[in-house]
Protein backbone atom coordinates (compact mmCIF):
# COMPACT_ATOMS: atom_id res chain seq x y z
CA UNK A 1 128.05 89.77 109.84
CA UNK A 2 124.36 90.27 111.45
CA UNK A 3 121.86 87.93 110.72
CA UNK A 4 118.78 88.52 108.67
CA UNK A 5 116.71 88.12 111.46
CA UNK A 6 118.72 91.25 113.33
CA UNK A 7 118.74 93.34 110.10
CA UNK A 8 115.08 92.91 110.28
CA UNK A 9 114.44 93.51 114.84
CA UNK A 10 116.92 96.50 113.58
CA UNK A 11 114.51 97.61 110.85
CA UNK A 12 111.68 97.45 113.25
CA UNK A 13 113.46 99.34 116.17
CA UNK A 14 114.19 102.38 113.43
CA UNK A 15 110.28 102.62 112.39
CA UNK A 16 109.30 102.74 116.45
CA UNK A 17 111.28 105.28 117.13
CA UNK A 18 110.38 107.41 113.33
CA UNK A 19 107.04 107.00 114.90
CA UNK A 20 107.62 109.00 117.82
CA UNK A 21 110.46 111.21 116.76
CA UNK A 22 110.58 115.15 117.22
CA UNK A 23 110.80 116.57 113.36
CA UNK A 24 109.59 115.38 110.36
CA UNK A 25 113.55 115.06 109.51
CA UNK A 26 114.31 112.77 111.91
CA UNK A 27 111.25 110.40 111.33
CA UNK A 28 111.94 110.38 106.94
CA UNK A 29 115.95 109.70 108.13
CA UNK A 30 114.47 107.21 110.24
CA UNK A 31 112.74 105.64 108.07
CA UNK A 32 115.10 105.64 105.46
CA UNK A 33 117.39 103.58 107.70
CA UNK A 34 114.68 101.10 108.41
CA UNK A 35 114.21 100.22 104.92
CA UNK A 36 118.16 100.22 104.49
CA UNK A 37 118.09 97.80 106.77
CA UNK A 38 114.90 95.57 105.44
CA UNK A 39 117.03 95.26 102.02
CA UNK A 40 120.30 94.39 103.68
CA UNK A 41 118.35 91.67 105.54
CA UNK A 42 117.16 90.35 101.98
CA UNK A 43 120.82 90.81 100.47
CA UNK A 44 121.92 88.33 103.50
CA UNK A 45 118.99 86.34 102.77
CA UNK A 46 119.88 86.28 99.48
CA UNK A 47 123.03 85.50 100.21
CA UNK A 48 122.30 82.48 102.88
CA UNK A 49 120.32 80.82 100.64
CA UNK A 50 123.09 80.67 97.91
CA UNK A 51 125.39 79.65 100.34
CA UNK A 52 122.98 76.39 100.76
CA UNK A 53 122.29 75.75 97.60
CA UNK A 54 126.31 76.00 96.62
CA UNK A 55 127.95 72.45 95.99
CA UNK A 56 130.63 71.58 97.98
CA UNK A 57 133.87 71.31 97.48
CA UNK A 58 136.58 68.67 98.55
CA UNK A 59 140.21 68.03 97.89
């Protein structure tokens, strides 16, 4: 699985090229990827830090 620090270079990558896309469809789908990305990267976040904070567990 990426790392929140990828989702978020990813997220960046998307709104450089929205900026210098062709159509006003392409930059919007663009940009709607980059933000997919920017809450996936907070999901993993998320998801890291629970993984720290979990006790854990030995047999």
């Amino acid at each position: 699985m990426p790392s929140q620090h990828e989702h978020l270079k990813e997220a960046e990558r998307l709104e450089r090229q929205a900026e210098i896309a062709d159509s006003a469809h392409a930059r919007e789908a663009l940009r709607r990827m980059a933000q997919t990305s920017r809450v996936t990267a907070a999901m993993v976040g998320l998801m890291e830090a629970c993984a720290e904070d979990a006790p854990s567990i030995s047999f």
